[in-house]
Protein backbone atom coordinates (compact mmCIF):
# COMPACT_ATOMS: atom_id res chain seq x y z
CA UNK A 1 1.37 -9.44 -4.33
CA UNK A 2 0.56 -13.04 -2.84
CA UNK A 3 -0.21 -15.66 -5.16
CA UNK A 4 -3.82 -17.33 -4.97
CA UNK A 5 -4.54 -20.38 -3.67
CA UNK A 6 -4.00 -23.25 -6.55
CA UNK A 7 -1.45 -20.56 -7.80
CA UNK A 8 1.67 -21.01 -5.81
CA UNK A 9 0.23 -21.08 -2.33
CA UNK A 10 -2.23 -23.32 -1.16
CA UNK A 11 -5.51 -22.68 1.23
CA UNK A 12 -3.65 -22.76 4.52
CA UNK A 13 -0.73 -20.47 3.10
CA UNK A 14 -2.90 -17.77 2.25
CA UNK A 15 -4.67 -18.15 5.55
CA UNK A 16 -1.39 -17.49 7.19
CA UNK A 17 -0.84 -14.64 5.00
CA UNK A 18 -3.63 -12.55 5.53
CA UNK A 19 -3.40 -13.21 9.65
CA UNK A 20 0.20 -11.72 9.39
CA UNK A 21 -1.25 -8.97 7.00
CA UNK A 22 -2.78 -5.32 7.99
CA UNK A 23 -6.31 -6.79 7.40
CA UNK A 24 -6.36 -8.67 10.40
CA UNK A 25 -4.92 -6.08 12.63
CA UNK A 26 -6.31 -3.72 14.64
CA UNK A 27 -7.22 -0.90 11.45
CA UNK A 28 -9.86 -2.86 10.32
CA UNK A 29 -11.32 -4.59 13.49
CA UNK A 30 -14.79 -3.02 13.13
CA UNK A 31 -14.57 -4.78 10.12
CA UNK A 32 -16.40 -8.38 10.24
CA UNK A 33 -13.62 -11.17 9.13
CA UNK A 34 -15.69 -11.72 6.02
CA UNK A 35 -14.92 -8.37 4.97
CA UNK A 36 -11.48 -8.17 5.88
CA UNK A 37 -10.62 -11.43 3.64
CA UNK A 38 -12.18 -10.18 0.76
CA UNK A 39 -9.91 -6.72 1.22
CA UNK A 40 -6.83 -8.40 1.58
CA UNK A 41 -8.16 -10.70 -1.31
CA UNK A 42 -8.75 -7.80 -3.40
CA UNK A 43 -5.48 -5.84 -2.31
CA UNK A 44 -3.19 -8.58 -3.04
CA UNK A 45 -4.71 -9.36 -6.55
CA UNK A 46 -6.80 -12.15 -6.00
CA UNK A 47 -10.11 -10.87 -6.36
CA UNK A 48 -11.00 -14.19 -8.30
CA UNK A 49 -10.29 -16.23 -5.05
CA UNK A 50 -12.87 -13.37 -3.53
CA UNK A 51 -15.33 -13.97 -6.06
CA UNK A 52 -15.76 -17.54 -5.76
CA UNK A 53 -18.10 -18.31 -3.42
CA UNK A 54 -17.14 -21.76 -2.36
CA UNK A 55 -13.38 -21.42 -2.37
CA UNK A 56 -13.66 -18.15 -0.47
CA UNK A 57 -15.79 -20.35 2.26
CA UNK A 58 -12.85 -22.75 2.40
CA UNK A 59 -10.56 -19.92 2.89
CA UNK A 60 -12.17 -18.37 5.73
CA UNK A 61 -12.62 -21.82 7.40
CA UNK A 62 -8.40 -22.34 7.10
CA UNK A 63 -8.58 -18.93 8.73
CA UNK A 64 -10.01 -19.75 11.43
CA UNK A 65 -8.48 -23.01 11.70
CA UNK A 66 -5.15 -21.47 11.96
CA UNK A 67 -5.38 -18.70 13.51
CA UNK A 68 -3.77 -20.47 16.91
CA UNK A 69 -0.73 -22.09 14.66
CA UNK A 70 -0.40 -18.57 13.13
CA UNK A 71 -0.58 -16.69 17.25
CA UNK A 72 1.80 -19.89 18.12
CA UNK A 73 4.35 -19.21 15.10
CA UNK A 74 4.01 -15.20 16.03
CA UNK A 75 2.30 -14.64 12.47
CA UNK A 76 -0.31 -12.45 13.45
CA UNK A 77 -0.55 -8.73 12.48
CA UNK A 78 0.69 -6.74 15.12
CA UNK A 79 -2.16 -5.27 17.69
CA UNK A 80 -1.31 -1.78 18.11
CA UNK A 81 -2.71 0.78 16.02
């Protein structure tokens, strides 16, 4: 389980996290990226972060924000299915 955001990990963190997690790979890429944060939200115990509106908005910006640093860094969930 990954911590929320103001609980161990911060906004960038958990961005990371779920673009190295199953969510953003290839399983779920019918899936719009809305979606797929609030499942990995909701799988890793943070359905609070999921629920709030404008903290979930911040989240998905950091996501796309880092999604080069997390390609760059080799963080991002493998592309095969």
């Amino acid at each position: 389980m990954t911590p929320a955001a103001g609980h161990g990990l911060g906004l960038d963190d958990c961005a990371l996290a779920f673009l190295g997690s199953e969510f953003a790979g290839t399983r779920y890429l019918d899936w719009p990226i809305e979606r797929r944060l609030e499942a990995y939200l909701r799988h890793s115990g943070q359905a609070r972060l999921a629920d709030t509106g404008e903290k979930f908005d911040q989240l998905l910006d950091r996501v796309m924000l880092n999604f080069a640093r997390a390609r760059r860094e080799g963080r991002l969930a493998p592309t095969q299915k």
